[in-house]
N, C-alpha and C. Protein backbone atom coordinates (compact mmCIF):
# COMPACT_ATOMS: atom_id res chain seq x y z
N UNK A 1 -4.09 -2.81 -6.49
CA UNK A 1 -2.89 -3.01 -5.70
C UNK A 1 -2.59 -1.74 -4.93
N UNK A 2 -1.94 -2.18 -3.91
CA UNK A 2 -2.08 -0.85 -2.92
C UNK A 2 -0.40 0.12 -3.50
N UNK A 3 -0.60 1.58 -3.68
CA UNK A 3 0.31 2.12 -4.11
C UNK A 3 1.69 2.14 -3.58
N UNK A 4 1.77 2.03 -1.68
CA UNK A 4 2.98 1.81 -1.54
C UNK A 4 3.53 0.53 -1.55
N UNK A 5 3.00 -0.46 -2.31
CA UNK A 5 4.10 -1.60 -2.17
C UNK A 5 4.61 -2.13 -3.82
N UNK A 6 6.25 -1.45 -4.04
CA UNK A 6 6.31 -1.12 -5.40
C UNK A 6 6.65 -3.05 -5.90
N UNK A 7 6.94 -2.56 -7.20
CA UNK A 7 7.63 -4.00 -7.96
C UNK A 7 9.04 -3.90 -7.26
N UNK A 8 9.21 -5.39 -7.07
CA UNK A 8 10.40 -5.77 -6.96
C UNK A 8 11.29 -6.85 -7.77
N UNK A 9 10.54 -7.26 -8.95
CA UNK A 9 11.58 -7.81 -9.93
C UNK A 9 12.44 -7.48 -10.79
N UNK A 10 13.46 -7.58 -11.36
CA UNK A 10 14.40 -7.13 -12.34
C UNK A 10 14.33 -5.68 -12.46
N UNK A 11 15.10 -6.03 -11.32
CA UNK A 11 15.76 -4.57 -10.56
C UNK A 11 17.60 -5.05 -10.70
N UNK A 12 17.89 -3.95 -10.88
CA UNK A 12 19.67 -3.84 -10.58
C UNK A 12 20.10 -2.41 -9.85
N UNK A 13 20.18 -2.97 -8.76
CA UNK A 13 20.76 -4.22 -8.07
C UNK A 13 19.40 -5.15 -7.85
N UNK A 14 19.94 -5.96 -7.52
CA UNK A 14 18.87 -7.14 -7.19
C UNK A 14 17.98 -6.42 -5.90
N UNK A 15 16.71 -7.02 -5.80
CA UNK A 15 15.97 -6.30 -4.57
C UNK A 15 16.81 -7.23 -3.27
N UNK A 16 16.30 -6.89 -2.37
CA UNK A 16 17.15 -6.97 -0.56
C UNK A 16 16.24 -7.50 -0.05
N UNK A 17 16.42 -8.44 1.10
CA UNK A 17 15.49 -9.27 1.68
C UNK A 17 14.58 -7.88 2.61
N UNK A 18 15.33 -7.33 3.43
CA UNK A 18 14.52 -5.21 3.87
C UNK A 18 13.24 -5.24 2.69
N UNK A 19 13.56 -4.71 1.32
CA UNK A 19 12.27 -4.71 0.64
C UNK A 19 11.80 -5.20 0.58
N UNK A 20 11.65 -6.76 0.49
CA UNK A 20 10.72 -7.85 0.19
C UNK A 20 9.92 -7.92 1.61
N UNK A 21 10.53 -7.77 2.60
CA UNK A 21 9.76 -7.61 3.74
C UNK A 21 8.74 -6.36 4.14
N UNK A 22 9.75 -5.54 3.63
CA UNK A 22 8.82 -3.93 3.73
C UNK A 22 7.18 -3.81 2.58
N UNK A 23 7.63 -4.47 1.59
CA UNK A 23 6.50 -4.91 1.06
C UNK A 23 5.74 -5.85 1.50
N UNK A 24 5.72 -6.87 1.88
CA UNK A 24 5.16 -7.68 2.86
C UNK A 24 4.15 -7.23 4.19
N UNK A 25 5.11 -6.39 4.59
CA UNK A 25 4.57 -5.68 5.75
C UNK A 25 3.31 -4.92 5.41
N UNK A 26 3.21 -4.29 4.25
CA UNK A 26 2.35 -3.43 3.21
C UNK A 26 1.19 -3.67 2.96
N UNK A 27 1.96 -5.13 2.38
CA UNK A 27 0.46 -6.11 2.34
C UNK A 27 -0.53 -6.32 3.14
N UNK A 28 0.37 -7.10 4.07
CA UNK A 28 -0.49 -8.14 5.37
C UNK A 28 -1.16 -6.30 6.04
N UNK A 29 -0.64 -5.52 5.85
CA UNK A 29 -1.58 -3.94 6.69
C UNK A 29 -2.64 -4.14 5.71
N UNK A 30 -2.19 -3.73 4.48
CA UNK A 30 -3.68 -3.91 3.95
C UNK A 30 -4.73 -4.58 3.68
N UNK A 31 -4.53 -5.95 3.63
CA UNK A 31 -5.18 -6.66 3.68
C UNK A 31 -6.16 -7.22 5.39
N UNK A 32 -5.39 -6.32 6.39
CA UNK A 32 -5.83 -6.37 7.85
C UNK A 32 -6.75 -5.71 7.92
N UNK A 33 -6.31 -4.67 7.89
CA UNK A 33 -6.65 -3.08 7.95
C UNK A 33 -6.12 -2.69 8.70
N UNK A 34 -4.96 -3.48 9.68
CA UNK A 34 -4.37 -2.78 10.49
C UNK A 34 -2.91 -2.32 10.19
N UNK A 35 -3.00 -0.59 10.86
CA UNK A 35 -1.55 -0.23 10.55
C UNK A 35 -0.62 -1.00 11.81
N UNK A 36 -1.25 -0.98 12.74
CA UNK A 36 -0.32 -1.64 13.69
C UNK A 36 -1.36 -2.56 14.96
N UNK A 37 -1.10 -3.82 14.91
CA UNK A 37 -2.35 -4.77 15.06
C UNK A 37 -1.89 -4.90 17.14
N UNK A 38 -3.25 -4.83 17.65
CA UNK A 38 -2.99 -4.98 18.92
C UNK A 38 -2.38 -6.45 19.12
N UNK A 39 -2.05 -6.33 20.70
CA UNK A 39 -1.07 -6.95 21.36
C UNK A 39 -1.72 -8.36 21.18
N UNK A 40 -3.26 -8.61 21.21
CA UNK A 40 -3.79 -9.96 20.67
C UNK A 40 -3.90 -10.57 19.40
N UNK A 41 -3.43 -9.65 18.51
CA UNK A 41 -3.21 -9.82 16.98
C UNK A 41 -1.71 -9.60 16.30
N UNK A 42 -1.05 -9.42 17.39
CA UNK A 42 0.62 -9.24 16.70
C UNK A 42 0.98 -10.42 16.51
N UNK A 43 0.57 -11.26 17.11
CA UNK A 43 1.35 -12.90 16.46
C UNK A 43 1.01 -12.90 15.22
N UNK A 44 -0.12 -13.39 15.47
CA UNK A 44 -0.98 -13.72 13.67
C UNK A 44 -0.36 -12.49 12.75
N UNK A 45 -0.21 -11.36 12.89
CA UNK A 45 0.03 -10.55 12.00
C UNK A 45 1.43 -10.50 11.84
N UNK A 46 2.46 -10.60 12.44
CA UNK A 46 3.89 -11.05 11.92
C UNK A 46 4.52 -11.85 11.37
N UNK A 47 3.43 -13.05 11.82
CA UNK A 47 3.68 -14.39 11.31
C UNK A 47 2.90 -14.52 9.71
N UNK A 48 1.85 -13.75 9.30
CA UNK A 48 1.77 -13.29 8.11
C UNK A 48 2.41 -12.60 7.39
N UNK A 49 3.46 -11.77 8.22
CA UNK A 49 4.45 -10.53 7.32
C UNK A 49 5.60 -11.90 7.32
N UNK A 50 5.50 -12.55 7.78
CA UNK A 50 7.30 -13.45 7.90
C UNK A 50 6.99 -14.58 6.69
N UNK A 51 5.44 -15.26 6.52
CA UNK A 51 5.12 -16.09 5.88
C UNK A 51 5.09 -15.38 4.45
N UNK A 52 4.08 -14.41 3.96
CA UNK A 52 4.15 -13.16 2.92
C UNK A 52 5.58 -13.29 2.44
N UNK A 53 6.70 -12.69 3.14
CA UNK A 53 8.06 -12.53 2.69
C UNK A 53 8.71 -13.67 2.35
N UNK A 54 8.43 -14.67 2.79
CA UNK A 54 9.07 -15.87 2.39
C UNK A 54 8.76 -16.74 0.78
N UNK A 55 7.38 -16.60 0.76
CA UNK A 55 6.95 -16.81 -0.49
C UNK A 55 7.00 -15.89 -1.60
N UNK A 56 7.18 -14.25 -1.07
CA UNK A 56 7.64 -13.16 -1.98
C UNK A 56 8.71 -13.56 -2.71
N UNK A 57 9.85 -14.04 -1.67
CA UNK A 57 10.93 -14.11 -2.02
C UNK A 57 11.41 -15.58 -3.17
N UNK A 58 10.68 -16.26 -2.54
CA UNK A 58 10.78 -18.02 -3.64
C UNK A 58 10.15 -17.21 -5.07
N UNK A 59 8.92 -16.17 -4.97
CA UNK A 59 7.97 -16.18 -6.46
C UNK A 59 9.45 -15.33 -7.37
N UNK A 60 10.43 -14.39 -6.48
CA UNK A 60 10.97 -13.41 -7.41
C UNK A 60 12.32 -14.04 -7.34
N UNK A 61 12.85 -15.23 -6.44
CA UNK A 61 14.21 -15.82 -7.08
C UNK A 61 13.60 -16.68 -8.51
N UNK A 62 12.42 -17.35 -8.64
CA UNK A 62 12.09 -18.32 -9.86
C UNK A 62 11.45 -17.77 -11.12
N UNK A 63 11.41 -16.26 -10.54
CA UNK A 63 11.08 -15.97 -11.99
C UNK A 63 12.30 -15.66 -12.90
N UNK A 64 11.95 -15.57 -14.27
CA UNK A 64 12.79 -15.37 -15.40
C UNK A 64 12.35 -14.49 -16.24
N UNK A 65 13.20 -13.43 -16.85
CA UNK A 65 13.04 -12.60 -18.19
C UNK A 65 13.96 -12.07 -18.73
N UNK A 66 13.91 -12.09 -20.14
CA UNK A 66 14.65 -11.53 -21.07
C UNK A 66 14.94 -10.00 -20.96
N UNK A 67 13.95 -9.53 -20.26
CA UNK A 67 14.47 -7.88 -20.18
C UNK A 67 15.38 -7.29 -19.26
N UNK A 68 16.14 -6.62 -19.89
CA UNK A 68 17.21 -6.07 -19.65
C UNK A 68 16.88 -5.51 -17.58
N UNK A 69 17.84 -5.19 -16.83
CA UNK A 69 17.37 -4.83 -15.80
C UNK A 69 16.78 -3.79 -15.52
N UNK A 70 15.89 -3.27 -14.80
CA UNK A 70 15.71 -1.86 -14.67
C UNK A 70 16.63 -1.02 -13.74
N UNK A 71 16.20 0.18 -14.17
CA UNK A 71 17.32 1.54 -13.03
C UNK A 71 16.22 1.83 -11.48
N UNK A 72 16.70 1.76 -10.91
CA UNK A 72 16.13 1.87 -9.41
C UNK A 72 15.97 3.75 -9.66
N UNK A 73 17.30 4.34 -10.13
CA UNK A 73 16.84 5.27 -10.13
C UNK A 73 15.95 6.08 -11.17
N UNK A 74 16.08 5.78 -12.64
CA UNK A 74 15.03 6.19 -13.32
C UNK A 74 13.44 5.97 -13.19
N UNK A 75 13.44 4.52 -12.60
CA UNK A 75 12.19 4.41 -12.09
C UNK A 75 11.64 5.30 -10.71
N UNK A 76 12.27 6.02 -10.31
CA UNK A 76 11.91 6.59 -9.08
C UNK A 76 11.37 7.83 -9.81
N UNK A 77 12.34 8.53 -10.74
CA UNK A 77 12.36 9.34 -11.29
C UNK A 77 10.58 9.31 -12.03
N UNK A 78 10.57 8.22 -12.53
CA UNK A 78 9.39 8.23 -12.99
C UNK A 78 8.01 8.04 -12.31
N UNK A 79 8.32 7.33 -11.13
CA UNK A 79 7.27 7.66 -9.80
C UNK A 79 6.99 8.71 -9.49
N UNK A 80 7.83 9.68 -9.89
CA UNK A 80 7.53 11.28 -8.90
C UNK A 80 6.78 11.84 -10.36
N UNK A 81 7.11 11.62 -11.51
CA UNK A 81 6.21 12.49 -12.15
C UNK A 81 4.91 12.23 -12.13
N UNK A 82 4.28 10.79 -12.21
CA UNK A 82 3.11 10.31 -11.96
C UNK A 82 2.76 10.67 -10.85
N UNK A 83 3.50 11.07 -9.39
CA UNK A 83 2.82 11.86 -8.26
C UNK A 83 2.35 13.06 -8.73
N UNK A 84 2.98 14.16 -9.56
CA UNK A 84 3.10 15.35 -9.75
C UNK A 84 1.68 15.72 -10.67
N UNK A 85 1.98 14.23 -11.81
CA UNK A 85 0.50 14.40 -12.66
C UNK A 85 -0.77 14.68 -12.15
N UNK A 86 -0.60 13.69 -11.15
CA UNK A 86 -1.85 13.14 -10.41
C UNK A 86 -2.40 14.16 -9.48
N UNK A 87 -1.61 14.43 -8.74
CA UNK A 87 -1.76 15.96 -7.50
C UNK A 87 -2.36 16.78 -8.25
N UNK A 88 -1.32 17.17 -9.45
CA UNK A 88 -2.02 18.53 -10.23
C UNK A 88 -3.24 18.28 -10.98
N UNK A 89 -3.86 17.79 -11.41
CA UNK A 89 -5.23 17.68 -12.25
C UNK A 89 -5.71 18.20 -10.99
């Protein structure tokens, strides 16, 4: 899975239709290869970031779990040390 497109379930606050798209957007790049798709490929490729987000969004309103929510910010917190690990070796 590509590193910048994080989890977005059972989060508190709830995730934002912005992230679900920004991840989306993430995707459909990587899976292109394009960071930004020429003027003959921007349809197809938006209409994959708009389609992507739409079904993002149905998979993470229907899911369900017992676990408690997570912290947006401790988890960040814990993203940067795994940057820090990783850099330094």
């Amino acid at each position: 899975m590509c590193r910048n497109i994080k989890m977005l379930f059972n989060f508190d606050p709830p995730v934002t239709d912005e992230e679900i798209r920004a991840a989306s957007l993430q995707f459909v790049r990587k899976i292109s290869g394009f960071n930004k798709p020429s003027k003959a490929n921007e349809g197809a490729f938006l209409a994959a970031v708009d389609q992507v987000a739409a079904i993002s969004a149905r998979l993470l309103a229907s899911l369900e779990t017992n676990a408690p929510p997570r912290s947006r910010e401790e988890e960040a917190v814990k993203a940067k040390a795994r940057g820090l690990a990783r850099f330094r070796a």
